[in-house]
N, C-alpha and C. Protein backbone atom coordinates (compact mmCIF):
# COMPACT_ATOMS: atom_id res chain seq x y z
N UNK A 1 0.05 16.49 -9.42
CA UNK A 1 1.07 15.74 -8.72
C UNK A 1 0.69 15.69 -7.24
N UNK A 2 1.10 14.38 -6.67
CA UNK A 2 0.58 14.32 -5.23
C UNK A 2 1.67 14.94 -4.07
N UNK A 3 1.09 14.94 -3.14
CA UNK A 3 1.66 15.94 -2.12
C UNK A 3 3.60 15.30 -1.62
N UNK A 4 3.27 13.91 -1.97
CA UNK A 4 4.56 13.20 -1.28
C UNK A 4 5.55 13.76 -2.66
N UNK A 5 5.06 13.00 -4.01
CA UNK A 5 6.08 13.85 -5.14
C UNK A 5 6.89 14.85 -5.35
N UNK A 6 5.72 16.44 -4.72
CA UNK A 6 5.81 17.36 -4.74
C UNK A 6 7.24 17.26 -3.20
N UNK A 7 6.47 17.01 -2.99
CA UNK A 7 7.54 17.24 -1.40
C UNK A 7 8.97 16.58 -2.11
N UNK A 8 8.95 15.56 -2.49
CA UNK A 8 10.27 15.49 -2.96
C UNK A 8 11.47 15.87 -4.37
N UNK A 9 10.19 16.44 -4.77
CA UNK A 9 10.80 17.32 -6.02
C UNK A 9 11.66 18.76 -5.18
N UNK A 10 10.76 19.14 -4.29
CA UNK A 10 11.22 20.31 -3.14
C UNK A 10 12.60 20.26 -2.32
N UNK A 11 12.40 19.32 -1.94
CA UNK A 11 13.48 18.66 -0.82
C UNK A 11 15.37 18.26 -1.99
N UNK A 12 14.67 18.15 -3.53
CA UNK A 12 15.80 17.84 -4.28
C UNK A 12 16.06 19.36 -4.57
N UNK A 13 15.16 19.95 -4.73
CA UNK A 13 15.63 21.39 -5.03
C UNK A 13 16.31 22.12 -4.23
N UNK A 14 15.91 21.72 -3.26
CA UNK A 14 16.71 22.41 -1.93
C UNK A 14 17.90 22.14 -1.40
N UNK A 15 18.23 20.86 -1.56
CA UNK A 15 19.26 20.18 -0.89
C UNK A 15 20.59 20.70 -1.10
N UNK A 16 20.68 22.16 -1.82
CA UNK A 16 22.20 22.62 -1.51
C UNK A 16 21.89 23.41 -0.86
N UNK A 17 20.49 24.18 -0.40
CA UNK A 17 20.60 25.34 -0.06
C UNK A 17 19.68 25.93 -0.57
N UNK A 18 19.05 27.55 -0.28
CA UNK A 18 18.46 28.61 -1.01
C UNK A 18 18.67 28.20 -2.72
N UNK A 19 17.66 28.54 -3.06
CA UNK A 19 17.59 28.22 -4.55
C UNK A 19 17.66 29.24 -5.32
N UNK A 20 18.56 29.40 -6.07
CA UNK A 20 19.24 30.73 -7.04
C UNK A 20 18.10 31.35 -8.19
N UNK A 21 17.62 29.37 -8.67
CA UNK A 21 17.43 30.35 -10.02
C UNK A 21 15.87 29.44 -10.45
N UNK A 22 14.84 29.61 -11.50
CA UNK A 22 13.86 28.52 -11.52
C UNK A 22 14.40 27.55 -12.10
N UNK A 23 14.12 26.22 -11.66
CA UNK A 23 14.40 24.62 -12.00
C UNK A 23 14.45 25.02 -13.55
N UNK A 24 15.64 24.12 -14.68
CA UNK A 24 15.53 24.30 -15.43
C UNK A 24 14.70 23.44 -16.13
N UNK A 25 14.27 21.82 -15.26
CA UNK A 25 13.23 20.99 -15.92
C UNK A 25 12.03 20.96 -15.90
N UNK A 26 11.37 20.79 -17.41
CA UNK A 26 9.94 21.41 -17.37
C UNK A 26 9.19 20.69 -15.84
N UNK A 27 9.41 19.47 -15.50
CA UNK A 27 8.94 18.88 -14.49
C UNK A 27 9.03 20.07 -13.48
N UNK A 28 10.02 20.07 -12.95
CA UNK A 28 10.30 20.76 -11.84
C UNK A 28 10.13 22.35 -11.88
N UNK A 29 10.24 23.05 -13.07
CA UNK A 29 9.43 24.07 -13.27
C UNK A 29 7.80 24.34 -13.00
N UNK A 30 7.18 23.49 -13.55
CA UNK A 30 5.60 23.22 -13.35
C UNK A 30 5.18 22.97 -11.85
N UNK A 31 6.25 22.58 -11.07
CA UNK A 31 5.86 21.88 -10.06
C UNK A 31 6.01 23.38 -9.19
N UNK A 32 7.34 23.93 -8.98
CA UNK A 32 7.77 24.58 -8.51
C UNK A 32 6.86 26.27 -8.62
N UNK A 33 6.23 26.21 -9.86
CA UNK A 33 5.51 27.38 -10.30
C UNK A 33 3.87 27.26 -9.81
N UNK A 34 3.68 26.05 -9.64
CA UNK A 34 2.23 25.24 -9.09
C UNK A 34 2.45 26.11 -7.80
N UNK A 35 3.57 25.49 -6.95
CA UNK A 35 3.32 25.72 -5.68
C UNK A 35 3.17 27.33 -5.14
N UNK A 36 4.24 27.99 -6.00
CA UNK A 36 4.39 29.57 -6.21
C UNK A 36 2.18 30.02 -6.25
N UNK A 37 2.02 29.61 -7.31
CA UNK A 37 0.88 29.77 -7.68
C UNK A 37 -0.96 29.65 -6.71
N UNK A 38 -0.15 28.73 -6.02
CA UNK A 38 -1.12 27.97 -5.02
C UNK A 38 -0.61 29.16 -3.57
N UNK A 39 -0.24 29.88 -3.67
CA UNK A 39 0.02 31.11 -2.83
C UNK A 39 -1.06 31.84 -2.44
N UNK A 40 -1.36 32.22 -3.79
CA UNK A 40 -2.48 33.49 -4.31
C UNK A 40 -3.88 32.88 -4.10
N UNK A 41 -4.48 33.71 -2.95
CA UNK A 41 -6.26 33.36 -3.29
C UNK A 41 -6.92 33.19 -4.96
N UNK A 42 -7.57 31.78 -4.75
CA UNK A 42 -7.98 31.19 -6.08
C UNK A 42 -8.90 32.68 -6.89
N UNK A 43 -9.64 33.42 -5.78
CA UNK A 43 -10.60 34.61 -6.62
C UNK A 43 -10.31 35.93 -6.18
N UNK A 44 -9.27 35.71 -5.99
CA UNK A 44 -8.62 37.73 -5.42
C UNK A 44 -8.12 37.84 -6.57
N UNK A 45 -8.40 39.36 -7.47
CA UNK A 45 -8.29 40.01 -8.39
C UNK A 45 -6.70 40.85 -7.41
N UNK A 46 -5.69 40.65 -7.84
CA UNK A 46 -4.39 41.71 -7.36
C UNK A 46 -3.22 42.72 -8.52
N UNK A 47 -3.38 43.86 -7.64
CA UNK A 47 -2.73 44.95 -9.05
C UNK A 47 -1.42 44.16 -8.72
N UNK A 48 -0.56 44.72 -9.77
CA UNK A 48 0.92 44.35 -9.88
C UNK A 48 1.78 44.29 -9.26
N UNK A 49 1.39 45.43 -8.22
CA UNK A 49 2.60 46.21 -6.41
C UNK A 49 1.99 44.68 -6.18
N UNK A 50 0.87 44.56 -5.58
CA UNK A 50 0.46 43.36 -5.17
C UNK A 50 0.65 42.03 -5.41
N UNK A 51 1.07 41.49 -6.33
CA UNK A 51 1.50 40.28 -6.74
C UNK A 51 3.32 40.26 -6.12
N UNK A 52 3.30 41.56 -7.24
CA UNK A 52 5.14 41.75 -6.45
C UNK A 52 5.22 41.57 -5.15
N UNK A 53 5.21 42.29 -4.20
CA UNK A 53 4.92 42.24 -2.67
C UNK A 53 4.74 40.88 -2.19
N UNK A 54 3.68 39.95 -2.59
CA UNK A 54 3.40 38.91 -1.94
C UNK A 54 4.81 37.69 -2.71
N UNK A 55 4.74 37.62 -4.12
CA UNK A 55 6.17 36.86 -4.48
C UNK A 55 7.23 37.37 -3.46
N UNK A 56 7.77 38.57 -3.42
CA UNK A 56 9.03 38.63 -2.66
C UNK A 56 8.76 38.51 -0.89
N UNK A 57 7.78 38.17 -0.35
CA UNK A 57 7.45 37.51 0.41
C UNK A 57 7.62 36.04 0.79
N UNK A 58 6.94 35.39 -0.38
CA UNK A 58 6.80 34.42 -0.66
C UNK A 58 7.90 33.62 -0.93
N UNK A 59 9.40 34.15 -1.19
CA UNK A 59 10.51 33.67 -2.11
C UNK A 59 11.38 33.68 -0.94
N UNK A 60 11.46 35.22 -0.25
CA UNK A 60 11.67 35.27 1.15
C UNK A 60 13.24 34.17 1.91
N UNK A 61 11.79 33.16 2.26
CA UNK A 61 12.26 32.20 3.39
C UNK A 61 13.05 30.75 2.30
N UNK A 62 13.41 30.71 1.37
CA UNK A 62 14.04 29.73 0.58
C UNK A 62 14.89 30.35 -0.85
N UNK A 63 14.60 31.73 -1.29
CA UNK A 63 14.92 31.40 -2.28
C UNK A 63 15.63 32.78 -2.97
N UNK A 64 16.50 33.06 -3.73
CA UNK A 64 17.62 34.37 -4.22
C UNK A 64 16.64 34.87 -5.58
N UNK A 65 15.78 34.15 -5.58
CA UNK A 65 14.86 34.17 -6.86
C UNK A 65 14.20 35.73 -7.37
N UNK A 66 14.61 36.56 -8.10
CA UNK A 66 13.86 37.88 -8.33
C UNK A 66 12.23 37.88 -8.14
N UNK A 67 11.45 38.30 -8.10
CA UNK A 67 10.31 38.05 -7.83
C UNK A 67 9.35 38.50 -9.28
N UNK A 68 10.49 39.80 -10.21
CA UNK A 68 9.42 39.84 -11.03
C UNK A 68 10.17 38.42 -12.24
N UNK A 69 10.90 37.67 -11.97
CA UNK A 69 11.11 36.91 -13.03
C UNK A 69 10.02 35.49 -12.68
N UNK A 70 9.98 35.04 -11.38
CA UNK A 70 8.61 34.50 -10.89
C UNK A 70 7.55 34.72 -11.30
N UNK A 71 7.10 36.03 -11.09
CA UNK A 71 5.86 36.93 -12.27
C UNK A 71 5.95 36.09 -13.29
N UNK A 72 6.80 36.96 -13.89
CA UNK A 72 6.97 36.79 -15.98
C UNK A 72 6.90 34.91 -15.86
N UNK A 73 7.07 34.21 -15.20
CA UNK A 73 7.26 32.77 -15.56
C UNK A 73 5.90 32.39 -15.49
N UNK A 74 4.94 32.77 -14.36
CA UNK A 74 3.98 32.30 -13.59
C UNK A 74 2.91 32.92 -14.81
N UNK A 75 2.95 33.82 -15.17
CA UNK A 75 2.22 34.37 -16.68
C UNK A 75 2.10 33.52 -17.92
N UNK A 76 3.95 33.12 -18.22
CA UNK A 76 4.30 32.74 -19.36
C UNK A 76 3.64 31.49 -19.03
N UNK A 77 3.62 30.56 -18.27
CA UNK A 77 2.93 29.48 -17.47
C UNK A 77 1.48 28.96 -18.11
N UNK A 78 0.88 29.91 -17.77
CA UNK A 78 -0.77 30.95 -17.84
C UNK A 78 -0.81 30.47 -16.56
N UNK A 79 -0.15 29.97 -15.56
CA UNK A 79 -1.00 29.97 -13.72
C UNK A 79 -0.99 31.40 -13.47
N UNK A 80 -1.02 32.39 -13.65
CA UNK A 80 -1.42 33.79 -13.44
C UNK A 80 -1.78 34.17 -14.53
N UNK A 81 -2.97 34.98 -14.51
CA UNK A 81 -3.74 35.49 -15.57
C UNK A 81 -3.58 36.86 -15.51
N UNK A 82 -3.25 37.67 -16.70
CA UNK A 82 -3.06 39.01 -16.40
C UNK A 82 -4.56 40.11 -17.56
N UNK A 83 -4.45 40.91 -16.62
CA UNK A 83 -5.80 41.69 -17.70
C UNK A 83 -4.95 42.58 -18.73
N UNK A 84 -6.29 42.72 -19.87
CA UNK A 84 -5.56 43.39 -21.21
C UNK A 84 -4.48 44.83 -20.58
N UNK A 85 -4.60 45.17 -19.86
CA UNK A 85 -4.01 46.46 -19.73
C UNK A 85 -2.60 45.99 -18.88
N UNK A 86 -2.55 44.45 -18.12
CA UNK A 86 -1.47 44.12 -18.06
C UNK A 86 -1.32 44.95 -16.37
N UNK A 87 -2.45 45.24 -15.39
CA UNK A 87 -2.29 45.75 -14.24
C UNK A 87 -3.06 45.01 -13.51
N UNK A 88 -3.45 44.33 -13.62
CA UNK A 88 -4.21 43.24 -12.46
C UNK A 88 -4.01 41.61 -12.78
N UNK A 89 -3.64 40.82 -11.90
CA UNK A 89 -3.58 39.39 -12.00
C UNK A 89 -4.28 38.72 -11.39
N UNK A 90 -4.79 37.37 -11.70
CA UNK A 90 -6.01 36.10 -10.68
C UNK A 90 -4.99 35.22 -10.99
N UNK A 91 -4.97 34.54 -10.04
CA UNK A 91 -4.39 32.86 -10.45
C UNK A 91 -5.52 32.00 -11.62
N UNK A 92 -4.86 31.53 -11.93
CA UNK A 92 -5.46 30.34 -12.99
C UNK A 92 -5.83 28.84 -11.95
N UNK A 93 -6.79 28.72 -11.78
CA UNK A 93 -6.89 27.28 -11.00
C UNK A 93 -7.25 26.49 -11.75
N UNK A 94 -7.54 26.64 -13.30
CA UNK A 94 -7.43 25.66 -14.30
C UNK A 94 -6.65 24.67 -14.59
N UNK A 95 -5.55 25.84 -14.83
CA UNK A 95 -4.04 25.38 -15.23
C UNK A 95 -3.28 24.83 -13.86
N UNK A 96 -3.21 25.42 -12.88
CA UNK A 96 -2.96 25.14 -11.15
C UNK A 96 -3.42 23.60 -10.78
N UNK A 97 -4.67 23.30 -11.04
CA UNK A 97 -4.81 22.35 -10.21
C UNK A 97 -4.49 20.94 -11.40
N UNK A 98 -4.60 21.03 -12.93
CA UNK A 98 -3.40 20.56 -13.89
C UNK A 98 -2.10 20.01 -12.97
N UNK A 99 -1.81 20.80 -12.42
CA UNK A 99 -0.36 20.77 -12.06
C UNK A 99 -0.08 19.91 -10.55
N UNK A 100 -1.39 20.29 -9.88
CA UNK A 100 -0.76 19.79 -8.87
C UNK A 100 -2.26 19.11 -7.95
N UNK A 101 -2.33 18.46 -6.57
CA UNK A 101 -3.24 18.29 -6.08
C UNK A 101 -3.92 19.18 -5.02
N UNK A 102 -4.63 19.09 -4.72
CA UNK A 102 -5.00 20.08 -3.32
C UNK A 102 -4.54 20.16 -2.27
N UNK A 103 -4.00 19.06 -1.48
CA UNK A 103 -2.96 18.74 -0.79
C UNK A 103 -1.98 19.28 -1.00
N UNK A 104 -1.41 19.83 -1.85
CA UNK A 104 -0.19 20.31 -1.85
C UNK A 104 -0.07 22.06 -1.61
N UNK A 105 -1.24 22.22 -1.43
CA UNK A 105 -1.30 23.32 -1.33
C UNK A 105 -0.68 24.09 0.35
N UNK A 106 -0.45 22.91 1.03
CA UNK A 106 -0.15 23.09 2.46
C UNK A 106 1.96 23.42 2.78
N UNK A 107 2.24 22.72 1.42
CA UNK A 107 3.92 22.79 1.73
C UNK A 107 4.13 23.97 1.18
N UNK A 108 5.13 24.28 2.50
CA UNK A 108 5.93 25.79 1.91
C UNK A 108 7.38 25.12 2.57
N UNK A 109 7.81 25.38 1.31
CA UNK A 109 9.21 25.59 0.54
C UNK A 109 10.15 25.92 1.63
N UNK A 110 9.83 26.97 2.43
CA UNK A 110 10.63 27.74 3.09
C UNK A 110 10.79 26.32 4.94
N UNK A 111 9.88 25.96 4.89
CA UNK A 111 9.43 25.24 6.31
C UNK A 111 10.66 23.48 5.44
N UNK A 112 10.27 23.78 4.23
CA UNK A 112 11.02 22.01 3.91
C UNK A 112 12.69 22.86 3.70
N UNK A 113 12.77 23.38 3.34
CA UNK A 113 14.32 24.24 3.59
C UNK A 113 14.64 24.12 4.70
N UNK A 114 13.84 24.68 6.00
CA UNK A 114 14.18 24.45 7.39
C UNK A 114 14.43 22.82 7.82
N UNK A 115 13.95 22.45 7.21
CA UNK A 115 14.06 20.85 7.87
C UNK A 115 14.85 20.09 7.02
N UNK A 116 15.41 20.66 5.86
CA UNK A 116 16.50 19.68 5.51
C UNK A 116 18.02 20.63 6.16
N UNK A 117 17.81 21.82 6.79
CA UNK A 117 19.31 22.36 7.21
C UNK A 117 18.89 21.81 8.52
N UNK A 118 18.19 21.71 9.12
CA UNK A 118 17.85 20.65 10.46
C UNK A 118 18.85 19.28 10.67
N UNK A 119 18.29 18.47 9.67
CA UNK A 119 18.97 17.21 9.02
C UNK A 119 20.58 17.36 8.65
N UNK A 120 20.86 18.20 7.93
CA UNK A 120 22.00 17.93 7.85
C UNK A 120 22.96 18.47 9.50
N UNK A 121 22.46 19.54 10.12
CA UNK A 121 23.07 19.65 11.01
C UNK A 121 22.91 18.65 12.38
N UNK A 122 22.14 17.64 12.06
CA UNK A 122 21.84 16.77 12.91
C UNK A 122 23.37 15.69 12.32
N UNK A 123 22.75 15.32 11.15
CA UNK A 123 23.92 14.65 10.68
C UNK A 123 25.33 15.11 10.86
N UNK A 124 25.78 16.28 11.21
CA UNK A 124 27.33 16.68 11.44
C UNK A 124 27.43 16.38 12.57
N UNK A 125 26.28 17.18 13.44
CA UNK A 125 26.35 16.21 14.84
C UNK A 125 26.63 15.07 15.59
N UNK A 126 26.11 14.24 14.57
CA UNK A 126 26.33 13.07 14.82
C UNK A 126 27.49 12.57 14.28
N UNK A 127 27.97 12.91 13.27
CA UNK A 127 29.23 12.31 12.70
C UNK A 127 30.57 12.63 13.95
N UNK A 128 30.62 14.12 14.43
CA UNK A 128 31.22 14.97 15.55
C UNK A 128 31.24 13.72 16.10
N UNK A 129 30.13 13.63 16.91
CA UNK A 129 30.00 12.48 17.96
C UNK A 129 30.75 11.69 17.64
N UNK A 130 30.47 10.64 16.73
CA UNK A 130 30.92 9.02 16.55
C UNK A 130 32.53 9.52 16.24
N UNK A 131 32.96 10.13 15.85
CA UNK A 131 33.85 10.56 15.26
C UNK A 131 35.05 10.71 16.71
N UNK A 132 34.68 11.36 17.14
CA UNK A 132 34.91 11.60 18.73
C UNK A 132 34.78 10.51 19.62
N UNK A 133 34.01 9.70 19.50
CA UNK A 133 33.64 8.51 20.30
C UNK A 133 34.68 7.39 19.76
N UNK A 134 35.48 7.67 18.87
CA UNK A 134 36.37 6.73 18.19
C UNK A 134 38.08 7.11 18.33
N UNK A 135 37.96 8.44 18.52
CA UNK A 135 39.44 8.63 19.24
C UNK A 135 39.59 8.07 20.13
């Protein structure tokens, strides 16, 4: 998916706010788990503390999202690859770039969250105004 798509699959996800829970449509799941995914260095081998740590990082600045249910999705996915013993993960850039383009690898979630509470508080602003300008 191209970078403008992606951006607006984001911007719909966002538009109430922090995001509770993962998209329930496969679309927007795939998309949303792409971008999660596109986090992780394509050839860094990371133990489990490590994946955890960087998701609840990562979830952070947009989202109420548990971080090991991100995990378990990003697995169930296969965009994270886990070893037989189930203690080290790689991203999948197989399945990853399937999903999305290279370009997209630049939007974070958390920066398009900032700019749609931007927008709307521009928009109250302005309503204030005209609103005021009409008494």
């Amino acid at each position: 998916m191209d970078r403008t798509s992606t951006e607006g699959i984001l911007r719909r996800l966002l538009k109430g706010g922090r995001m509770r829970r993962v998209p329930r449509s496969r679309k927007d799941t795939e998309v949303f788990l792409a971008i999660a995914a596109l986090s992780f260095h394509p050839r860094v081998i990371l133990a489990e503390a490590d994946i955890n740590e960087h998701l609840t990082e990562w979830l952070e600045p947009f989202a109420s999202i548990d971080h090991e249910t991100l995990r378990r999705c990003l697995v169930d996915h296969s965009m994270l690859l886990r070893d037989a013993a189930g203690n080290n993960y790689r991203a999948n850039q197989a399945v990853i770039s399937k999903a999305s383009e290279p370009d997209v690898h630049s939007l974070l979630p958390g920066d398009i969250l900032d700019a749609l509470e931007r927008e709307r508080a521009e928009c109250k602003s302005a309503t204030g105004q005209a609103e005021r300008d009409v008494s």
